[in-house]
N, C-alpha and C. Protein backbone atom coordinates (compact mmCIF):
# COMPACT_ATOMS: atom_id res chain seq x y z
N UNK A 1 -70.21 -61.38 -68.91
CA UNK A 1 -69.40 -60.19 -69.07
C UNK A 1 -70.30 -59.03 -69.51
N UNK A 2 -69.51 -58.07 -68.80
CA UNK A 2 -70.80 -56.99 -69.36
C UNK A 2 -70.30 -56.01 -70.42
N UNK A 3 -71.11 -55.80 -71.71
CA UNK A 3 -70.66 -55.26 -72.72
C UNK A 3 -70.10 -53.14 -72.54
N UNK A 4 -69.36 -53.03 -73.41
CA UNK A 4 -69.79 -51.49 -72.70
C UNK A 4 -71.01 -50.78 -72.76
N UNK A 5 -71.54 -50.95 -73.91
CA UNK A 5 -72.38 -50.27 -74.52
C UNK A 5 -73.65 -50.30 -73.41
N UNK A 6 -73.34 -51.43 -72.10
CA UNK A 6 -74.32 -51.43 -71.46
C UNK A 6 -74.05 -50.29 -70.34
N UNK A 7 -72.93 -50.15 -70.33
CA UNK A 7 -72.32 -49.32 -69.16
C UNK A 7 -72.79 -47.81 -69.36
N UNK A 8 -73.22 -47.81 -70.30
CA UNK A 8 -73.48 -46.01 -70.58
C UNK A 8 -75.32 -46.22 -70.54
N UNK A 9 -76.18 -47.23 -70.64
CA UNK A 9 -77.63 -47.32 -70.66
C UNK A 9 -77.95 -46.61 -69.44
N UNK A 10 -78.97 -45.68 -69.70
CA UNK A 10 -79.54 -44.91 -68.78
C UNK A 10 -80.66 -45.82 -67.42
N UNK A 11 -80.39 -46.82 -68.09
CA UNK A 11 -81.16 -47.97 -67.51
C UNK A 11 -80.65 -48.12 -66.03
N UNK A 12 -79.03 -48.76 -66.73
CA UNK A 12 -78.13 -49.42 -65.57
C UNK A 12 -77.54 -48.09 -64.51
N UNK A 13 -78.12 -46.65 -65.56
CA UNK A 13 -76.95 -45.86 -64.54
C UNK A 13 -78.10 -45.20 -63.63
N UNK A 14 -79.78 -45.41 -63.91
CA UNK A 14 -80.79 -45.26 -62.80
C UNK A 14 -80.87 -46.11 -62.09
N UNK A 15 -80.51 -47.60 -62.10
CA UNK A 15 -80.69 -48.77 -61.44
C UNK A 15 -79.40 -47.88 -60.23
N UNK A 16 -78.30 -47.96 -60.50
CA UNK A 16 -76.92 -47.53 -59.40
C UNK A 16 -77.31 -46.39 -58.76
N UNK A 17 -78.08 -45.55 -58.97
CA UNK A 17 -78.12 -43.80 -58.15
C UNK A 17 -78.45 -44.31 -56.93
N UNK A 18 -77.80 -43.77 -56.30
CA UNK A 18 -77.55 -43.69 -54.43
C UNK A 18 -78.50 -42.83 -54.13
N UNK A 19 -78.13 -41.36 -54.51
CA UNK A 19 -79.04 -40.30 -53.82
C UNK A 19 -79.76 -39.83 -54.95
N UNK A 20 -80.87 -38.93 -54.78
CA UNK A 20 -81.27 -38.31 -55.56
C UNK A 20 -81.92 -37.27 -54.85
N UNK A 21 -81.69 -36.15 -55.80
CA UNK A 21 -82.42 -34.36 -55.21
C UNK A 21 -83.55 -34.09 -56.50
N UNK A 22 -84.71 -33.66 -55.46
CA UNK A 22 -85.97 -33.34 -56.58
C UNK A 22 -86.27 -32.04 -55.91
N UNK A 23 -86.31 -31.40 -57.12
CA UNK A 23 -86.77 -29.97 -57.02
C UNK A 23 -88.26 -29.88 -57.12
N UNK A 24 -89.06 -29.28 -56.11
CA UNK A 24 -91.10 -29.28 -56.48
C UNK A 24 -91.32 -27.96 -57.14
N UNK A 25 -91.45 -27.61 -58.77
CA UNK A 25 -92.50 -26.67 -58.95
C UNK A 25 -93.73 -26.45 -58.64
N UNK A 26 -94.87 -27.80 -58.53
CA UNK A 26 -95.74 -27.27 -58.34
C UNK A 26 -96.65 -28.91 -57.85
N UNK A 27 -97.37 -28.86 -57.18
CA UNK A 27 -98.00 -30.62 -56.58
C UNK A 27 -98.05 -31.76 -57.46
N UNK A 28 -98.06 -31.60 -59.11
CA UNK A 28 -98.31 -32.76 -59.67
C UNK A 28 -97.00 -33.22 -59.63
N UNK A 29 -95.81 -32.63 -59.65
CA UNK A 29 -94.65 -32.97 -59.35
C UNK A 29 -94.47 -33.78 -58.44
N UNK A 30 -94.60 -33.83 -57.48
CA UNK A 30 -94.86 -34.81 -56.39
C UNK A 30 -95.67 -36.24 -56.94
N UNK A 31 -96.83 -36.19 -56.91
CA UNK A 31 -97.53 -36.79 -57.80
C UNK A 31 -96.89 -37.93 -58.74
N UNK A 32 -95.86 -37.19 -59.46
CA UNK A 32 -95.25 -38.03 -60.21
C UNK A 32 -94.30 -39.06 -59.97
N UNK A 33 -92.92 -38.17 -59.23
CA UNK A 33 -92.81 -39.06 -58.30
C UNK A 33 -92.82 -39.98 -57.40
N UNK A 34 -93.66 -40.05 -56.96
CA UNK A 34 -94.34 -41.40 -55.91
C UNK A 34 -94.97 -42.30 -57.19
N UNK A 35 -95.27 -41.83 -58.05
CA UNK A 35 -95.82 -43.06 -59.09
C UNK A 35 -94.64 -43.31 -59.83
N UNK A 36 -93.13 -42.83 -59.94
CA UNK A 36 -92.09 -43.06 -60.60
C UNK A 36 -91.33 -44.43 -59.60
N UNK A 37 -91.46 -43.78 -58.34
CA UNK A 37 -90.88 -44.73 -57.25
C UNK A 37 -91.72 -45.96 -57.16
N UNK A 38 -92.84 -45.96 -57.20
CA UNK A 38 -93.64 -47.23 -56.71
C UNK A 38 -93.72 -47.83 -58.02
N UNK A 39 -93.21 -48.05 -59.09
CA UNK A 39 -93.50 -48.02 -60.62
C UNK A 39 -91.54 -49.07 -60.53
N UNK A 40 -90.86 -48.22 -59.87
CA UNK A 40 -89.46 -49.04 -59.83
C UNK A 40 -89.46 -49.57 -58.50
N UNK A 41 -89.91 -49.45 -57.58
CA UNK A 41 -89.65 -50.93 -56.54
C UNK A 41 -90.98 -51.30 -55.85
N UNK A 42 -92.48 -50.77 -56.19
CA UNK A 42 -93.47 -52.57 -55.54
C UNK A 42 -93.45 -53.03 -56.89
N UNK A 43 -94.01 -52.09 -58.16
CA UNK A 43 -94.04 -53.53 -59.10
C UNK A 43 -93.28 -54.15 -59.93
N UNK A 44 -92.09 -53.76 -59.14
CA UNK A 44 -90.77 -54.41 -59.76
C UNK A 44 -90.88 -55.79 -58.80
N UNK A 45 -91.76 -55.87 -57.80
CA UNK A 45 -90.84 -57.18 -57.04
C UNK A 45 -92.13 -58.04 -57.09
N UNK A 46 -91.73 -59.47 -56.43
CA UNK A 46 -92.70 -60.09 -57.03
C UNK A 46 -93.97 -60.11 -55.73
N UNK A 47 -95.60 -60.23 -56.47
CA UNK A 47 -96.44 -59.94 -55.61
C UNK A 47 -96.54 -58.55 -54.93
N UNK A 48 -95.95 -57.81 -55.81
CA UNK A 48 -96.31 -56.19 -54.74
C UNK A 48 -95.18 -56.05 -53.23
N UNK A 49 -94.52 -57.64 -53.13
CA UNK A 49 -94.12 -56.95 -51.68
C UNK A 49 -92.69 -55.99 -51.52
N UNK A 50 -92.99 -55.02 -51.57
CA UNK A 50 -91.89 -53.78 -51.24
C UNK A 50 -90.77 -54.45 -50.12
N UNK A 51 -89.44 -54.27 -50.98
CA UNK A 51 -88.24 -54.64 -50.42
C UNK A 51 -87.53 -55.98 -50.77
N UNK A 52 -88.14 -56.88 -51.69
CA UNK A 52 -87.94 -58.03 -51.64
C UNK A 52 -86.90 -58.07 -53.27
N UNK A 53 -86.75 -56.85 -53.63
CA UNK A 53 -85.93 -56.48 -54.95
C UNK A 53 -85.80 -55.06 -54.90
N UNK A 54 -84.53 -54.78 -55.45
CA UNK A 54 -84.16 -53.14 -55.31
C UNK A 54 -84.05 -52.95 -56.67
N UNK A 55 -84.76 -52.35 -57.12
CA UNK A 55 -84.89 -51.90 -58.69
C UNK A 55 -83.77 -50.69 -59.00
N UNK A 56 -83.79 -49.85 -57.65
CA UNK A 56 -82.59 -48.87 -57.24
C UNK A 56 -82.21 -48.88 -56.25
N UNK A 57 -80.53 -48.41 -56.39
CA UNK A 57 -80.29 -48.61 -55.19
C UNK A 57 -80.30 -47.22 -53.95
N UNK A 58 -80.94 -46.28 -54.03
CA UNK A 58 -81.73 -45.22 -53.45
C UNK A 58 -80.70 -45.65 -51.42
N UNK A 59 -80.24 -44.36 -51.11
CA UNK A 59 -79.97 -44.59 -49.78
C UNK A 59 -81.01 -43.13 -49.49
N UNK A 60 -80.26 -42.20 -50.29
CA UNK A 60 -80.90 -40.65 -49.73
C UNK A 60 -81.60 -39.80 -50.98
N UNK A 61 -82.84 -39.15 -50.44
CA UNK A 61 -83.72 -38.16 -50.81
C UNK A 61 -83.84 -37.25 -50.61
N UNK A 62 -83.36 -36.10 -51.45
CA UNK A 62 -83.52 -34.68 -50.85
C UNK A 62 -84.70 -34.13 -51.72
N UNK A 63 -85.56 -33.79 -50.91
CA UNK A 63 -86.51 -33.28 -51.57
C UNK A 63 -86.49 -31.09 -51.93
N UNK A 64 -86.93 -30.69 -52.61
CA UNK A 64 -86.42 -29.27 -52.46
C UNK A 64 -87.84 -28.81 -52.98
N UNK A 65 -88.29 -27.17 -52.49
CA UNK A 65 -89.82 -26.93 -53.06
C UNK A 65 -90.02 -26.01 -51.83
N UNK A 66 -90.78 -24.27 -52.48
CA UNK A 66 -91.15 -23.68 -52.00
C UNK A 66 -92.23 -24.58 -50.33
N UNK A 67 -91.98 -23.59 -49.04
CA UNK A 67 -92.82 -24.13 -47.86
C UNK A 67 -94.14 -24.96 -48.52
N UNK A 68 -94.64 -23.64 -49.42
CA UNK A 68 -96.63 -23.85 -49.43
C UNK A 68 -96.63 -25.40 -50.41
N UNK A 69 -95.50 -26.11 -50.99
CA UNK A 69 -95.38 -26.91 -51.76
C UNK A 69 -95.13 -28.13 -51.08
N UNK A 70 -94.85 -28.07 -50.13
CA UNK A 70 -94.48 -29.50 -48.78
C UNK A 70 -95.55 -30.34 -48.53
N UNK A 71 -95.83 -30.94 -49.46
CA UNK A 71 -97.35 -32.00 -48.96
C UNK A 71 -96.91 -32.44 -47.86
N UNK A 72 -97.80 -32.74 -47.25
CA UNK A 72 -98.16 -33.33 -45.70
C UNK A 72 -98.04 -34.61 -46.01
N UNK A 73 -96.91 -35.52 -44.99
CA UNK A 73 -97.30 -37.23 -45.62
C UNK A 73 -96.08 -37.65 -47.05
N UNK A 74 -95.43 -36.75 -47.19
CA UNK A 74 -94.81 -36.98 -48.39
C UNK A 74 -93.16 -37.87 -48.17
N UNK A 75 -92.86 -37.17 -47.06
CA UNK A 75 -91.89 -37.91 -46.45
C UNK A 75 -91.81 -39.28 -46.19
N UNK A 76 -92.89 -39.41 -45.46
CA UNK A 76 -93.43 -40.94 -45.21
C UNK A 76 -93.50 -41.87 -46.29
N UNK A 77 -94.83 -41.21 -46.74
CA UNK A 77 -94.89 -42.07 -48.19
C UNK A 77 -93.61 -43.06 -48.85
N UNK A 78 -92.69 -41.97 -49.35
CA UNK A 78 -91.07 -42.32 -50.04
C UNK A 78 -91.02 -43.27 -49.23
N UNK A 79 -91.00 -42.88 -47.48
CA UNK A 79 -89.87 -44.08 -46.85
C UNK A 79 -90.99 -45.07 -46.80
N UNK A 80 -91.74 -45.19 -46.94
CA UNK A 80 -92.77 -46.74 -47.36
C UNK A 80 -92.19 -47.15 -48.85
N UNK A 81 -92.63 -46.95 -49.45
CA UNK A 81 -91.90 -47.09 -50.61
C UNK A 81 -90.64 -47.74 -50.88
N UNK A 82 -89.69 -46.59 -50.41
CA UNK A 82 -88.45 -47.12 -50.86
C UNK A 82 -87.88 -48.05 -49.64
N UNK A 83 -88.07 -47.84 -48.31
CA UNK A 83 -87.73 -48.41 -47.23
C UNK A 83 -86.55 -48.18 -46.65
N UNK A 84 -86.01 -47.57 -45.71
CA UNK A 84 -84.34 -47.62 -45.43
C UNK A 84 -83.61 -46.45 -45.87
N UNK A 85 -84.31 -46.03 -46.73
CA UNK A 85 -83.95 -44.28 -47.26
C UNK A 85 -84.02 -43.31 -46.59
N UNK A 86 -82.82 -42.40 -46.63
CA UNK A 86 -83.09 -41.15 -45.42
C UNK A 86 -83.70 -40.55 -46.79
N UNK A 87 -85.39 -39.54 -46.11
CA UNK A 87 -85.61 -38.77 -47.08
C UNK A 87 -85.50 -37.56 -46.28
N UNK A 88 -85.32 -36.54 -47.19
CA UNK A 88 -85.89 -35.27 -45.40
C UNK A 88 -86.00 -33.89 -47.13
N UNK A 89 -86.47 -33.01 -46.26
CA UNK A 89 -87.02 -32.01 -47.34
C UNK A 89 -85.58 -31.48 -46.65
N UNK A 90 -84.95 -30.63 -47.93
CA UNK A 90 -83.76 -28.96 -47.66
C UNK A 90 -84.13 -28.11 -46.75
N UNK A 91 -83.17 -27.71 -46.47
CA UNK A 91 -83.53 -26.20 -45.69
C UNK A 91 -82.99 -25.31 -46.73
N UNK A 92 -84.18 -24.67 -47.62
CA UNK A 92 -83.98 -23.82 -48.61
C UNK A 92 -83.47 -22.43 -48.13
């Protein structure tokens, strides 16, 4: 049974997020991200292999961030990562 007190852990309510929107100030931002994502699902699963445990359950990625801020490859990256995720940058 699950207690309440678990129901409000910031834990269980990042484990459930479907989508998520990231705003880019500036490249380390990015940066961080991809080490936040690969940090909750390769070395969450066992041996590194991506997909074999969902640490989140991630469907969609909106990424948001001035043009000159759009790393090249960044899109990709995520969907290696997370696998199965629509990511796509806004049309700001």
């Amino acid at each position: 049974m699950v207690q309440p007190s678990n129901l409000t852990s910031p834990e269980l309510l990042f484990a459930q997020m479907e989508s998520l929107s990231v705003g880019f100030e500036h490249p380390e931002s990015q940066r961080q991200l991809i080490f936040m994502l690969r940090g909750r699902y390769e070395e969450a699963t066992p041996r590194g292999e991506t997909g074999l445990s969902r640490p989140m359950s991630l469907r969609s990625v909106e990424l948001r961030g001035r043009p000159e801020l759009r790393a090249e490859g960044l899109v990709e990256e995520i969907r290696r990562i997370i696998g199965g995720a629509d990511v796509f940058w806004a049309d700001d």
